[in-house]
N, C-alpha and C. Protein backbone atom coordinates (compact mmCIF):
# COMPACT_ATOMS: atom_id res chain seq x y z
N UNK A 1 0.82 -1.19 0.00
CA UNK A 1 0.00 0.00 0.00
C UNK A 1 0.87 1.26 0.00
N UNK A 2 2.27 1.56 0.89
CA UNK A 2 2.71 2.19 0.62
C UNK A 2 3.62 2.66 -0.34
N UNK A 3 3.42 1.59 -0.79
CA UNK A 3 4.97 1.64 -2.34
C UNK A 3 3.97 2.39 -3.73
N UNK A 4 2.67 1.99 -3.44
CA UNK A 4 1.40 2.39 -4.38
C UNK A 4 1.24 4.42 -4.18
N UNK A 5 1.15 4.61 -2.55
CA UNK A 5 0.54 5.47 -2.37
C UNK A 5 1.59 6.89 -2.39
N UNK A 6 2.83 6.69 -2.12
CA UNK A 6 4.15 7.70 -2.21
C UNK A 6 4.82 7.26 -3.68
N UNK A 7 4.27 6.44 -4.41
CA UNK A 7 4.98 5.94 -5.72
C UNK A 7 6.81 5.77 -5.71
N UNK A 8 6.96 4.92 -4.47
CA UNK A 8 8.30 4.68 -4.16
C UNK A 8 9.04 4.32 -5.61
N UNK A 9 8.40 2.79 -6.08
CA UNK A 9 9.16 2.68 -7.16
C UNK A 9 9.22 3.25 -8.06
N UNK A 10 8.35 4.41 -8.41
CA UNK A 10 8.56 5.04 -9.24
C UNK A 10 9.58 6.27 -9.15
N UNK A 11 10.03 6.12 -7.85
CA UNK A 11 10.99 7.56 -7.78
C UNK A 11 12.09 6.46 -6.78
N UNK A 12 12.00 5.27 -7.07
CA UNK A 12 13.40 4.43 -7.26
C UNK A 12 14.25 4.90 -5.73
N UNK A 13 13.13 4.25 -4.86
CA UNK A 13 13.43 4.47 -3.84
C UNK A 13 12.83 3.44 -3.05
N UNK A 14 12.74 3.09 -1.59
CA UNK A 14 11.94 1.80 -0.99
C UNK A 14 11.34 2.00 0.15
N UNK A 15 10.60 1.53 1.27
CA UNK A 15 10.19 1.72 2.57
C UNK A 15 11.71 1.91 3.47
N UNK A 16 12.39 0.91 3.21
CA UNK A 16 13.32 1.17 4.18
C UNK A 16 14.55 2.55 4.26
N UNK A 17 14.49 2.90 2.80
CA UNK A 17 15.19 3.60 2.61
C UNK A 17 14.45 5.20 2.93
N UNK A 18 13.52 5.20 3.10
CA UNK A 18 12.39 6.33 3.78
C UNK A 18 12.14 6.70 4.67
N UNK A 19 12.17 5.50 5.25
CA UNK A 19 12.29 5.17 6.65
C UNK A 19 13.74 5.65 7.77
N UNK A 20 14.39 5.28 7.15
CA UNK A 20 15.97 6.10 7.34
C UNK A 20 16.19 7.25 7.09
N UNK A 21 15.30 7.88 6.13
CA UNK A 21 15.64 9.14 6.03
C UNK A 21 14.77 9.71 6.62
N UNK A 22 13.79 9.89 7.49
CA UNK A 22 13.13 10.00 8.30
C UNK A 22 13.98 10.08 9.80
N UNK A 23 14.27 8.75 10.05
CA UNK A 23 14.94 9.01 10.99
C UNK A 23 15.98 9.45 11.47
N UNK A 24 16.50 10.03 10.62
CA UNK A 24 17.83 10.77 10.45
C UNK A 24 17.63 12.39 10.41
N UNK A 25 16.34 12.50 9.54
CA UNK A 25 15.98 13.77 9.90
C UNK A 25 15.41 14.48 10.88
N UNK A 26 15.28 13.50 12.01
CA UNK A 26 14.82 13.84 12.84
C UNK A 26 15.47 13.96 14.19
N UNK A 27 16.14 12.86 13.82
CA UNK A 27 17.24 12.76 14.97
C UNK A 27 18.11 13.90 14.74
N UNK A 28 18.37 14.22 13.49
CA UNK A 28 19.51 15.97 13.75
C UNK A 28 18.55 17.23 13.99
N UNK A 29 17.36 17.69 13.58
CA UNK A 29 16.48 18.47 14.02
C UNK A 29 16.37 18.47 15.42
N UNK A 30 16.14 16.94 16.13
CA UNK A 30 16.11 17.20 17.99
C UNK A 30 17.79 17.57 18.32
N UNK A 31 19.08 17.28 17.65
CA UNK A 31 20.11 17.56 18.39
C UNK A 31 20.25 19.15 17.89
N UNK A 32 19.84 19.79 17.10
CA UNK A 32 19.83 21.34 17.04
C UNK A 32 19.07 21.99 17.95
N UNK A 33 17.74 21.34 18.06
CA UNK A 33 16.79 22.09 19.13
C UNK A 33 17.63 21.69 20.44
N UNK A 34 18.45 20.63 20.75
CA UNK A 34 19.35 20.85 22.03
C UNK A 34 20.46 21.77 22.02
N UNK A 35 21.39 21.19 21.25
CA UNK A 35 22.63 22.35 21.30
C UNK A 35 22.26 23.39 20.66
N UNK A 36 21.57 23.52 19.77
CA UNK A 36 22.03 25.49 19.72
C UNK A 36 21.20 26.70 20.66
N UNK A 37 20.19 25.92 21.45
CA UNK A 37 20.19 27.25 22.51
C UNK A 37 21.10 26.88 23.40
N UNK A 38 22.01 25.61 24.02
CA UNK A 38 22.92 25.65 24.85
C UNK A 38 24.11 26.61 24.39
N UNK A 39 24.48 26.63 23.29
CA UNK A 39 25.49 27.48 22.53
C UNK A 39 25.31 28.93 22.77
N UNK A 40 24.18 28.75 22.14
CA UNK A 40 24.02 30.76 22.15
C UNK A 40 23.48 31.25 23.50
N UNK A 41 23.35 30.48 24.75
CA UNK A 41 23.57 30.79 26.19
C UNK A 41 24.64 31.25 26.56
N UNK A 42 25.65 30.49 26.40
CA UNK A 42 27.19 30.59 26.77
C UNK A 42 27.42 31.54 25.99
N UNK A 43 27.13 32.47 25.22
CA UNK A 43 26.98 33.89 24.87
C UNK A 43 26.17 34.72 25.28
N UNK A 44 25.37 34.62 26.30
CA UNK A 44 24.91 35.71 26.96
C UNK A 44 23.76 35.49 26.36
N UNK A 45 22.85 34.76 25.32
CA UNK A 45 21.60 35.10 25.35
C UNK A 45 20.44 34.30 26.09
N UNK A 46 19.58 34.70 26.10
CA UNK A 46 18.36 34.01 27.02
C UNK A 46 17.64 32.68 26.42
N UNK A 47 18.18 31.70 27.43
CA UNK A 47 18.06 30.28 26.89
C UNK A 47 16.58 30.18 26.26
N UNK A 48 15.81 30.51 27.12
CA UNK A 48 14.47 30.15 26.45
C UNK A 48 13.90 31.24 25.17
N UNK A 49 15.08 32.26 24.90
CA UNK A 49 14.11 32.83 23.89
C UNK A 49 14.72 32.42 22.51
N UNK A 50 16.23 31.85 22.98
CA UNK A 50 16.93 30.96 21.85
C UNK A 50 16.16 29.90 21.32
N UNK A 51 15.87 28.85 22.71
CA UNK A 51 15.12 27.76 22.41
C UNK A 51 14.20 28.18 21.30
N UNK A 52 13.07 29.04 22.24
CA UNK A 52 11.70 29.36 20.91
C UNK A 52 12.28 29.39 19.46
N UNK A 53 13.05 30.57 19.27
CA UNK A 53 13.66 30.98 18.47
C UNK A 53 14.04 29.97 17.10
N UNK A 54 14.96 28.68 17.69
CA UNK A 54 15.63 27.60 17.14
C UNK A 54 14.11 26.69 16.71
N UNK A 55 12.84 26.76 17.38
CA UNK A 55 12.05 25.98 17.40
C UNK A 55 10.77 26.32 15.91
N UNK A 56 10.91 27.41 16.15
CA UNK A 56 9.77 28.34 15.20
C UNK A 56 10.80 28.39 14.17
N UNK A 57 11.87 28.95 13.34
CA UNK A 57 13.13 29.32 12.80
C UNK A 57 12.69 27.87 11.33
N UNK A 58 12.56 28.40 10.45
CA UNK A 58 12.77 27.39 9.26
C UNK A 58 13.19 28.42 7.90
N UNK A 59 14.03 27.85 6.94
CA UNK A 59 13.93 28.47 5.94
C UNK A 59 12.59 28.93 5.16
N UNK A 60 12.84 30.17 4.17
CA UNK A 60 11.88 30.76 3.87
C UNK A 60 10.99 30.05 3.20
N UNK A 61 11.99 29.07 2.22
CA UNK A 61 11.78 28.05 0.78
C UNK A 61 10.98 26.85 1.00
N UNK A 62 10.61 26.85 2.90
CA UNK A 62 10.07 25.42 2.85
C UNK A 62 8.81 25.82 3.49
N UNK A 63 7.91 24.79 3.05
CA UNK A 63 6.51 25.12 3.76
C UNK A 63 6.15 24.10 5.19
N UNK A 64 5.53 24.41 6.21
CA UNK A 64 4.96 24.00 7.19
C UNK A 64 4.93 22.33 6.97
């Protein structure tokens, strides 16, 4: 059903390999939302408005 419904084989790609990239993208998105308001603390700015900041913060080019 899912190879039908994302047209994997047609863009020569597989579940597992989707699947990995998934989880990879996600796993570096949560280690940015950790370290970079720890970073820009240790510069004097205010952890939680970094946090927000890092949290809301996406390029212009991508949509929601």
């Amino acid at each position: 059903m899912l190879e039908r419904w994302f047209k994997l084989a047609e863009n020569r790609t597989g579940v597992r390999q989707e699947m990995l990239g998934g989880v990879t993208t996600f796993m570096t998105m949560s280690y940015i939302i950790v370290v970079n308001p720890r970073i820009l603390a240790e510069a004097g700015m205010p952890i939680e408005g970094v946090l927000f900041a890092t949290c809301i913060s996406r390029p212009p080019w991508r949509r929601w």
